[in-house]
Protein backbone atom coordinates (compact mmCIF):
# COMPACT_ATOMS: atom_id res chain seq x y z
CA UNK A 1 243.02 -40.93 244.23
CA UNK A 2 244.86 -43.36 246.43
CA UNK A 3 246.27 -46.31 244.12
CA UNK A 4 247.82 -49.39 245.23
CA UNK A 5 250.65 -51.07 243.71
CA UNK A 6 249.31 -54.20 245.37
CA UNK A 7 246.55 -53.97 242.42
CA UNK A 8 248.20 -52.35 239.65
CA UNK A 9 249.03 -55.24 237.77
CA UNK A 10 246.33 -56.96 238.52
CA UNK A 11 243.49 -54.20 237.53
CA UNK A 12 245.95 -53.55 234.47
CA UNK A 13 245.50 -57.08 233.28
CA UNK A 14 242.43 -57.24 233.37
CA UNK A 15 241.67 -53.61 232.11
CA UNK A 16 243.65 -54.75 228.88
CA UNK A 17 241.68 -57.96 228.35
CA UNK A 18 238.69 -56.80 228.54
CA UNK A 19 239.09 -53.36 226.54
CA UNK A 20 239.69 -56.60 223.83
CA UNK A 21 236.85 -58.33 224.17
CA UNK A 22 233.54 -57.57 222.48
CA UNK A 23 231.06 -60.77 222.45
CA UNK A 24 232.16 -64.00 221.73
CA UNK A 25 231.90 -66.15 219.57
CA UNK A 26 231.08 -70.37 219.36
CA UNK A 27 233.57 -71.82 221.93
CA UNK A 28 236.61 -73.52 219.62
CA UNK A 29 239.00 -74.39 222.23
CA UNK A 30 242.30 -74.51 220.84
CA UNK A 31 244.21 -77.22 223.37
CA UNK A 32 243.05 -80.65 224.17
CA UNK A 33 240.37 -79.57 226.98
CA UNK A 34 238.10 -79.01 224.27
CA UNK A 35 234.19 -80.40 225.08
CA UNK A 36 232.87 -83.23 223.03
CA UNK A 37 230.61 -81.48 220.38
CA UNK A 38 227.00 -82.17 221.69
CA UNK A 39 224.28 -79.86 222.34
CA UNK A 40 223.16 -79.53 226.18
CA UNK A 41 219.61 -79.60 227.11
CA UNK A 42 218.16 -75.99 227.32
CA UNK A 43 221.47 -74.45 225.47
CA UNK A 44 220.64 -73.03 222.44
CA UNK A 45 222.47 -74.33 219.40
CA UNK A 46 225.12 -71.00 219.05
CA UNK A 47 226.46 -73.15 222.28
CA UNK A 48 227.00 -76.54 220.83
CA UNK A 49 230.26 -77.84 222.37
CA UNK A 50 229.37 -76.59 225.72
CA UNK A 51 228.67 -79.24 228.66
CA UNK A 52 226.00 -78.50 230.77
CA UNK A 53 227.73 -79.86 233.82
CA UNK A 54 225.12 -79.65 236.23
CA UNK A 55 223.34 -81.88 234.50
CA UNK A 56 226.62 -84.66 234.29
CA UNK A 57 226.80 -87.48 236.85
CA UNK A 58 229.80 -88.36 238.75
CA UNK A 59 230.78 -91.19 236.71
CA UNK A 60 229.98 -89.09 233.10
CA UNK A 61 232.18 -86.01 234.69
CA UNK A 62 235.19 -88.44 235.49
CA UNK A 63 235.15 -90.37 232.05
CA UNK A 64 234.23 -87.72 229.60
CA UNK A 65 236.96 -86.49 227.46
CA UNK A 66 236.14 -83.05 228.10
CA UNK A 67 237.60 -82.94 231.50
CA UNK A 68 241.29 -82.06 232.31
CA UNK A 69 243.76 -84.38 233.12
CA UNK A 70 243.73 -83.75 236.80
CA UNK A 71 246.23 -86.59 237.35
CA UNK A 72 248.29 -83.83 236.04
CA UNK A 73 250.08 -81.34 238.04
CA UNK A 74 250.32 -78.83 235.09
CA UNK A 75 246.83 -78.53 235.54
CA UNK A 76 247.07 -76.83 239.08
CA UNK A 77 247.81 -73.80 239.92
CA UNK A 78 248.84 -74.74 243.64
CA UNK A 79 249.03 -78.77 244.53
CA UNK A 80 250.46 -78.89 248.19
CA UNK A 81 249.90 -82.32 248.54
CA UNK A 82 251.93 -83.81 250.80
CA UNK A 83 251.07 -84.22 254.48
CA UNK A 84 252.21 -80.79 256.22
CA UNK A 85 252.61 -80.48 260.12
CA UNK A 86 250.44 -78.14 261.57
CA UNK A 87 247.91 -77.85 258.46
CA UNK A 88 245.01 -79.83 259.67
CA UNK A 89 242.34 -79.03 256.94
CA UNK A 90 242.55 -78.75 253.23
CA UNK A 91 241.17 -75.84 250.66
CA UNK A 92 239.88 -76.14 247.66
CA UNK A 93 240.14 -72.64 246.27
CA UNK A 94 238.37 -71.57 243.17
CA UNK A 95 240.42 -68.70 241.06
CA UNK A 96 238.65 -65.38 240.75
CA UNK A 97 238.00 -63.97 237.05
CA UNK A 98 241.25 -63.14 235.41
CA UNK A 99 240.60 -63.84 231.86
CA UNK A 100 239.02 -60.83 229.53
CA UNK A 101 237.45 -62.81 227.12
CA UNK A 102 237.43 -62.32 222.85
CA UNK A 103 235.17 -62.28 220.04
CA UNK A 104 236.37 -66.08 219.72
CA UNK A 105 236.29 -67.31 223.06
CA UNK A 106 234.27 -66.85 225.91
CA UNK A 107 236.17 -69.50 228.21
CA UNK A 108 240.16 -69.23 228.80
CA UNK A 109 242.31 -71.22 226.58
CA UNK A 110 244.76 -73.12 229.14
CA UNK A 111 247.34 -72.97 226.47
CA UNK A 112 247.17 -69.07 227.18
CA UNK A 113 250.42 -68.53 229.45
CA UNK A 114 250.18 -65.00 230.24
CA UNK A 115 246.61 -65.09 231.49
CA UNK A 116 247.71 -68.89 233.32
CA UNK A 117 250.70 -66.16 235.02
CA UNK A 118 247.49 -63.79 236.22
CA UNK A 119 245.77 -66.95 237.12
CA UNK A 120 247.94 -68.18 239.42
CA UNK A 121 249.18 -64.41 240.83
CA UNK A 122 245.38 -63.31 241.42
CA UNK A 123 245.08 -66.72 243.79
CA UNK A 124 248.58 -65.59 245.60
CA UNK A 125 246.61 -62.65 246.47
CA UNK A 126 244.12 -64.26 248.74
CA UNK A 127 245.87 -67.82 249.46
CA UNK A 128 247.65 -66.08 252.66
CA UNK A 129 244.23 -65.93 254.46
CA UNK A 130 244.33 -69.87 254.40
CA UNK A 131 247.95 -70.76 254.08
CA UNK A 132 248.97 -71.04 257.55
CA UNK A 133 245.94 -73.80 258.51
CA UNK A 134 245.64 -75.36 255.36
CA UNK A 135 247.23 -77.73 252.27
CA UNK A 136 245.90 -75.40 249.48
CA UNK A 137 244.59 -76.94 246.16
CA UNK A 138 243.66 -74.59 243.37
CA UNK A 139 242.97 -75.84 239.48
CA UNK A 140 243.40 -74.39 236.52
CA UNK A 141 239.98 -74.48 234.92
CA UNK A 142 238.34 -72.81 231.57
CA UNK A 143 236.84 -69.79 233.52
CA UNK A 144 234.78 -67.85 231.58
CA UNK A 145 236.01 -64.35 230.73
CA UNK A 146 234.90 -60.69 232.06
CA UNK A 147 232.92 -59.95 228.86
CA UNK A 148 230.59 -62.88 229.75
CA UNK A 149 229.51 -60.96 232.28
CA UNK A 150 228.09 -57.95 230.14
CA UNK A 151 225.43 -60.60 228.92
CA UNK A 152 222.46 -61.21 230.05
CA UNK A 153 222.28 -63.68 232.91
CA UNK A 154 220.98 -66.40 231.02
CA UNK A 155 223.08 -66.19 227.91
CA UNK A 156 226.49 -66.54 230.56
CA UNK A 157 225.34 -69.91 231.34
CA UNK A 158 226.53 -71.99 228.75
CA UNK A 159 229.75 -70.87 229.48
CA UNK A 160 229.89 -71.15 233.38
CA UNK A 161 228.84 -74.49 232.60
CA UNK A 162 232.40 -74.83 230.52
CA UNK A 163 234.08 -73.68 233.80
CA UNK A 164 232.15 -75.51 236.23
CA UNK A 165 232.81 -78.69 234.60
CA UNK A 166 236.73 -78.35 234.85
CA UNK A 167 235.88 -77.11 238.88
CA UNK A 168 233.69 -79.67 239.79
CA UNK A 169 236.46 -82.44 238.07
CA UNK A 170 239.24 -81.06 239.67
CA UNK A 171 237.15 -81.19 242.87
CA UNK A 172 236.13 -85.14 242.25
CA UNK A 173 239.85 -85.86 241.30
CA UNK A 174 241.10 -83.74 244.63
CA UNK A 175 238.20 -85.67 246.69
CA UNK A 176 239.62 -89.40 245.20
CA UNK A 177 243.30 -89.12 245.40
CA UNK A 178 243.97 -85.95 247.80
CA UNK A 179 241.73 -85.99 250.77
CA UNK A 180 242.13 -88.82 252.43
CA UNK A 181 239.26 -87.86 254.83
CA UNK A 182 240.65 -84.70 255.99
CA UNK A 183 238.46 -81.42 256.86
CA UNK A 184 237.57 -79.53 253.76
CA UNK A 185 237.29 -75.67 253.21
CA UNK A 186 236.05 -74.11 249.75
CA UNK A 187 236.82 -71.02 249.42
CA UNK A 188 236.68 -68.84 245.67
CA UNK A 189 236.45 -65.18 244.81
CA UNK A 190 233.76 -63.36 242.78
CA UNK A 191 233.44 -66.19 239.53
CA UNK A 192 235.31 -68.69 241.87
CA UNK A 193 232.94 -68.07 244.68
CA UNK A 194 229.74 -68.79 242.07
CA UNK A 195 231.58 -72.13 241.35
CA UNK A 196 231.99 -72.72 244.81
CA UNK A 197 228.25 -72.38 245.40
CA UNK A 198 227.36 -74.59 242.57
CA UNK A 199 230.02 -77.43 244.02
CA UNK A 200 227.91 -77.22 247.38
CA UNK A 201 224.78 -77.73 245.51
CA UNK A 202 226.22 -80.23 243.51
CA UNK A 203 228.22 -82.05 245.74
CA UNK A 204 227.49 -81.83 248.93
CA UNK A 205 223.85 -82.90 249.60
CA UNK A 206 225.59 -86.57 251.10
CA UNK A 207 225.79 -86.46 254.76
CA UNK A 208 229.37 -87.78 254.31
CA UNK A 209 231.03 -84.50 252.52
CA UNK A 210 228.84 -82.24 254.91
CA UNK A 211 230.34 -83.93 257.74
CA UNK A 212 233.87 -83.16 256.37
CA UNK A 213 232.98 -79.79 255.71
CA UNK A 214 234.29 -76.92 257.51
CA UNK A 215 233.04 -73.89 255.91
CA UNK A 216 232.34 -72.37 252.23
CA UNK A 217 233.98 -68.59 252.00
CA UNK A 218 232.03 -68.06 248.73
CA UNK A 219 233.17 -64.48 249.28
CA UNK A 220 232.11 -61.63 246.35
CA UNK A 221 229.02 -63.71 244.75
CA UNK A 222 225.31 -63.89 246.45
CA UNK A 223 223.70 -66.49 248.14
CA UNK A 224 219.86 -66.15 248.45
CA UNK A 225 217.05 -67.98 250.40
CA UNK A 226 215.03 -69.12 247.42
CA UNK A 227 218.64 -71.16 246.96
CA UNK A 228 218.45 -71.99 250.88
CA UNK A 229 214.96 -73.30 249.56
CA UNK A 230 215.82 -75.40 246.58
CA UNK A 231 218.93 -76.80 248.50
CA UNK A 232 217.91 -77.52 251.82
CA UNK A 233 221.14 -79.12 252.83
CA UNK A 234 222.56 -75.63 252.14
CA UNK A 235 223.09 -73.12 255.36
CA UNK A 236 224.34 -69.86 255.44
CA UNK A 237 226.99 -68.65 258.36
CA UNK A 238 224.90 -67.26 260.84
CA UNK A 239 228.22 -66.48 263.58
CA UNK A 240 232.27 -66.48 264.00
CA UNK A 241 231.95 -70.40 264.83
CA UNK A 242 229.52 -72.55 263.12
CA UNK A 243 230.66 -74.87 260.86
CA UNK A 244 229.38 -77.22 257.28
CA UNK A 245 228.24 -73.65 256.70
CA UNK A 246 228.39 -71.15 253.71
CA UNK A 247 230.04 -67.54 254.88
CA UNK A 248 229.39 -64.77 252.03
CA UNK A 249 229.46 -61.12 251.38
CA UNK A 250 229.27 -58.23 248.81
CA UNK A 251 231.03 -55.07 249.48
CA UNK A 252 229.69 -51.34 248.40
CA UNK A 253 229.26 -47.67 249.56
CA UNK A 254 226.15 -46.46 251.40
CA UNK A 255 225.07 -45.21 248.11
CA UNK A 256 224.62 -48.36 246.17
CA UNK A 257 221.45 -49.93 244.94
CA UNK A 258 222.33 -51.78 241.73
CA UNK A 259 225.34 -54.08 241.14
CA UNK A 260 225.97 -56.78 238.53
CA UNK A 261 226.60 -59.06 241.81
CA UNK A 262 223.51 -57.69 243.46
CA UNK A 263 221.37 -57.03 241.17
CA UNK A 264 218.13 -53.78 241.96
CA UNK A 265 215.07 -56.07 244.09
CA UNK A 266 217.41 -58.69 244.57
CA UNK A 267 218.48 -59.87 248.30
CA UNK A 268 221.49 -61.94 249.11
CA UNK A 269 222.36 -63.37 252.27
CA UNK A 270 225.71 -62.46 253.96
CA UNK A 271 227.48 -61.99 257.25
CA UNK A 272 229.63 -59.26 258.04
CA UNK A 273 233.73 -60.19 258.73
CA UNK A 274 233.90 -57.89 261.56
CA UNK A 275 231.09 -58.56 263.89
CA UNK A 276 230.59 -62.27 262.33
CA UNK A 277 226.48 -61.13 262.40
CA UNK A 278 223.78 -61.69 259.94
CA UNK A 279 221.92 -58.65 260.89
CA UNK A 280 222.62 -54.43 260.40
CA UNK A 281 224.77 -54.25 263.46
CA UNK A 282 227.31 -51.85 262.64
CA UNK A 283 230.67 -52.61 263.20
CA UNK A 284 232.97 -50.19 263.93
CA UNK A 285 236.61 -49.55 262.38
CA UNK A 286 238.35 -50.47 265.27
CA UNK A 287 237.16 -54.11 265.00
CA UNK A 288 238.48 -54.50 261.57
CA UNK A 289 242.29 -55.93 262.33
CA UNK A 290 243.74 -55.19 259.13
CA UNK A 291 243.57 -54.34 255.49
CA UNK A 292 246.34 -55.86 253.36
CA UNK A 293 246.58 -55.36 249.88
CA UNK A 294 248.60 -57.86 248.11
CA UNK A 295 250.64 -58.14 244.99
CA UNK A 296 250.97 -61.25 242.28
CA UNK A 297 253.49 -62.71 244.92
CA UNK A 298 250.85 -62.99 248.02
CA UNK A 299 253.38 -60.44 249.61
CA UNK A 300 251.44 -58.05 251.62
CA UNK A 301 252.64 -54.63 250.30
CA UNK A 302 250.51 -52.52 252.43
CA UNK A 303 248.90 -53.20 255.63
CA UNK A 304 246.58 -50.63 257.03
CA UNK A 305 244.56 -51.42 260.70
CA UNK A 306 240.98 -49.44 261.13
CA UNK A 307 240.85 -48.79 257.44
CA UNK A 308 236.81 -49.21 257.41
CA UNK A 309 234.09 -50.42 259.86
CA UNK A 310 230.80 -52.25 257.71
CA UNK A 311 227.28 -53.01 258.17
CA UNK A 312 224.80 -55.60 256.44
CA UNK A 313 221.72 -53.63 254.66
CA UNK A 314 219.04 -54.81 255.37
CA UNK A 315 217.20 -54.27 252.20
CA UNK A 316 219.86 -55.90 250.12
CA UNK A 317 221.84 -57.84 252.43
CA UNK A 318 224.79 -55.84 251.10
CA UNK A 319 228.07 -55.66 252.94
CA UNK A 320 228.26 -51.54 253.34
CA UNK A 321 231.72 -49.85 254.06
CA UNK A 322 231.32 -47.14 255.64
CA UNK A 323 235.16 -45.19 256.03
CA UNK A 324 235.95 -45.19 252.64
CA UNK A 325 235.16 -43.62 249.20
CA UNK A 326 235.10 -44.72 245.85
CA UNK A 327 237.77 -41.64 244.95
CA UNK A 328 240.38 -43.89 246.96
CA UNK A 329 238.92 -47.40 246.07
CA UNK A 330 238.17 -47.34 242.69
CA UNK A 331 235.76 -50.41 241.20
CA UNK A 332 238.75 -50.50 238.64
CA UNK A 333 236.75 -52.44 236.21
CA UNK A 334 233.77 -51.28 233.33
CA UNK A 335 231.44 -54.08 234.51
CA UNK A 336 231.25 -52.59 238.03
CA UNK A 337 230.20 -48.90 239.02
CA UNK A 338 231.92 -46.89 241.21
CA UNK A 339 231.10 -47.45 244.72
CA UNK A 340 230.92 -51.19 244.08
CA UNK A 341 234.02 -52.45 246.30
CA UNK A 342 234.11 -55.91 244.24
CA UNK A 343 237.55 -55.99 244.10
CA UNK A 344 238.50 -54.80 247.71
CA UNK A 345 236.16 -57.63 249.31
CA UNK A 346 239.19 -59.55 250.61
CA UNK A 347 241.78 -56.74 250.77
CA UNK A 348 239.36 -54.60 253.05
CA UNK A 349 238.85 -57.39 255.59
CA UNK A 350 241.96 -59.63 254.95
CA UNK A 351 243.11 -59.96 258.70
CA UNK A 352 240.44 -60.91 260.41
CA UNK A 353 239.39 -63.28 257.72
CA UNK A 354 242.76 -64.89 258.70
CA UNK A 355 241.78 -64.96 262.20
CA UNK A 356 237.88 -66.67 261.47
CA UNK A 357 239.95 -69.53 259.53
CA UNK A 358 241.60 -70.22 262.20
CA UNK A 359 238.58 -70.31 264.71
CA UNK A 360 236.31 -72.28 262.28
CA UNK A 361 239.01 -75.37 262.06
CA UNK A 362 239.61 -75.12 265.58
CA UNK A 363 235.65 -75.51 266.25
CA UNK A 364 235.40 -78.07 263.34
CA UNK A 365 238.17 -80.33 265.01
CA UNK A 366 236.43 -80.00 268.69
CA UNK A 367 233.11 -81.34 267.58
């Protein structure tokens, strides 16, 4: 097997937390981000305490005293912001899942330190892709952890709702006293790019935030068109230069046809980061300008050029890597099978993700 150090500690970490966790239990949030005790519409009463922020308005998400103290800077993970020369947009970037989870608590404790040093290490990993266009923003929020996901779908809610009311605060408090009408990219990672999905629905049906939008990279979660449906302000990338749009994909072997992210009979929408097209064109290794696998720094430890060319299915709109095998890439994680290339979904495409940053600000500001 080939193993990267770039991932060691990361996988490690979260190997460890979640060989912990089993179930959890009624959230009892131990520092002073702990939800007002109320119980949600549609969440059952086991989830009392847990704000169903979808259903908050602006003004009820800025005054309730379940939302962080955004004001601050403790509360974020990265907070670059001061004007920078050169960095003509902003990101918004939504942490990936770090946190294991425990019998007790479903949602990370932000009084937990070591899994706050993972936190902010697991966004180092991907922040290079935006860092040299960008101011980068990233929260600290109550994401929910890995064991979650072993639920079923419907029983995870009340506790994305816990996260996605610290995201969707930290995005209102970013919006108010950060943006200053600058161009906006979200970008997140597998739990972070769900959040980021749910902040477009939520927050971006105005003309005025579309227009200041230059693209979502809700990278590692699916996007379907009975969403495209629901939330017709909502568009999915459909080349390398089209802006206000959402630009998403799933990564697995050939062999794949069940995935926690992708569900059996379920189709997501994606595009694939070396051809920038929406349908199975193959694209060959030699378009692919560079792995890089990262470490808890955002120091590239290993670069590798041509590691894998990738084509969309066209049954399940899956991202499918076709040079290498799950022997060298691992899915590193129990909630994934092997062959599922969750984790890799930046690494394996990480330069020329870089590159389409570039070229999607550079189209943004010539409109």
């Amino acid at each position: 097997m080939k193993y990267y150090k770039s991932l060691s500690k990361f996988l490690a970490l979260l190997l460890l937390s979640l060989s912990l966790a089993s179930g959890c239990g009624q959230q009892k949030a131990a520092d002073s981000a702990t939800a007002p005790t109320r119980i949600s519409p549609g969440v059952s009463q086991e989830a009392e305490d847990v704000p169903d922020a979808s259903l908050e308005s602006e003004d009820a998400l800025k005054n309730s005293p379940a939302a962080l103290d955004y004001s601050n800077p403790a509360n974020w993970a990265n907070l670059e912001s001061e004007e920078v020369p050169g960095k003509e947009a902003d990101v918004f970037f939504i942490c990936p899942s770090v946190y294991g989870g425990s019998p007790d608590a479903c949602n990370m404790s932000l009084s937990d330190e070591d899994t706050k040093e993972s936190f902010a290490g697991a966004i180092n990993m991907e922040k290079g892709i935006y860092d040299d266009n960008c101011r980068f923003f990233a929260p600290y929020y109550r994401q929910i952890g890995l064991n979650v996901y072993e639920m079923e779908e419907a029983d995870r809610e009340p506790y994305l709702a816990v996260a996605y009311f610290d995201a969707k605060a930290a995005f209102e408090y970013y919006m108010e006293h950060y943006n200053n009408g600058r161009p906006i990219i979200l970008a997140g990672f597998s739990q972070g790019a769900d959040l980021c999905i749910r902040l477009m629905k939520d927050c971006f049906a105005g003309e005025d935030r579309m227009a200041q939008l230059v693209a979502c990279y809700a990278i590692g979660w699916r996007i379907t068109s009975e969403e495209l449906e629901q939330y017709p302000h909502l568009k999915v990338a459909s080349g390398e230069w089209d802006t206000g749009v959402i630009v998403s994909f799933n990564s697995e072997a050939e062999e794949v046809s069940d995935s926690l992210i992708i569900p059996e009979g379920v189709k997501t929408l994606a595009i694939n980061p070396l051809n920038w097209k929406t349908d199975s064109t193959p694209a060959d290794k030699s378009q692919n300008l560079g792995a890089c696998f990262t470490d808890y720094s955002g120091e590239i430890t290993s670069e590798i050029p041509e590691l894998t060319g990738a084509y969309i299915d066209s049954e399940r709109g899956a991202l499918k890597v076709t040079d290498v095998t799950p022997q060298e890439y691992p899915a590193g994680l129990s909630i994934f099978e092997d062959g599922v290339y969750h984790l890799y979904d930046y690494q394996f495409f990480y330069r020329n993700l870089e590159e389409n940053v570039g070229v999607r600000i550079q189209a943004f500001l010539e409109q």
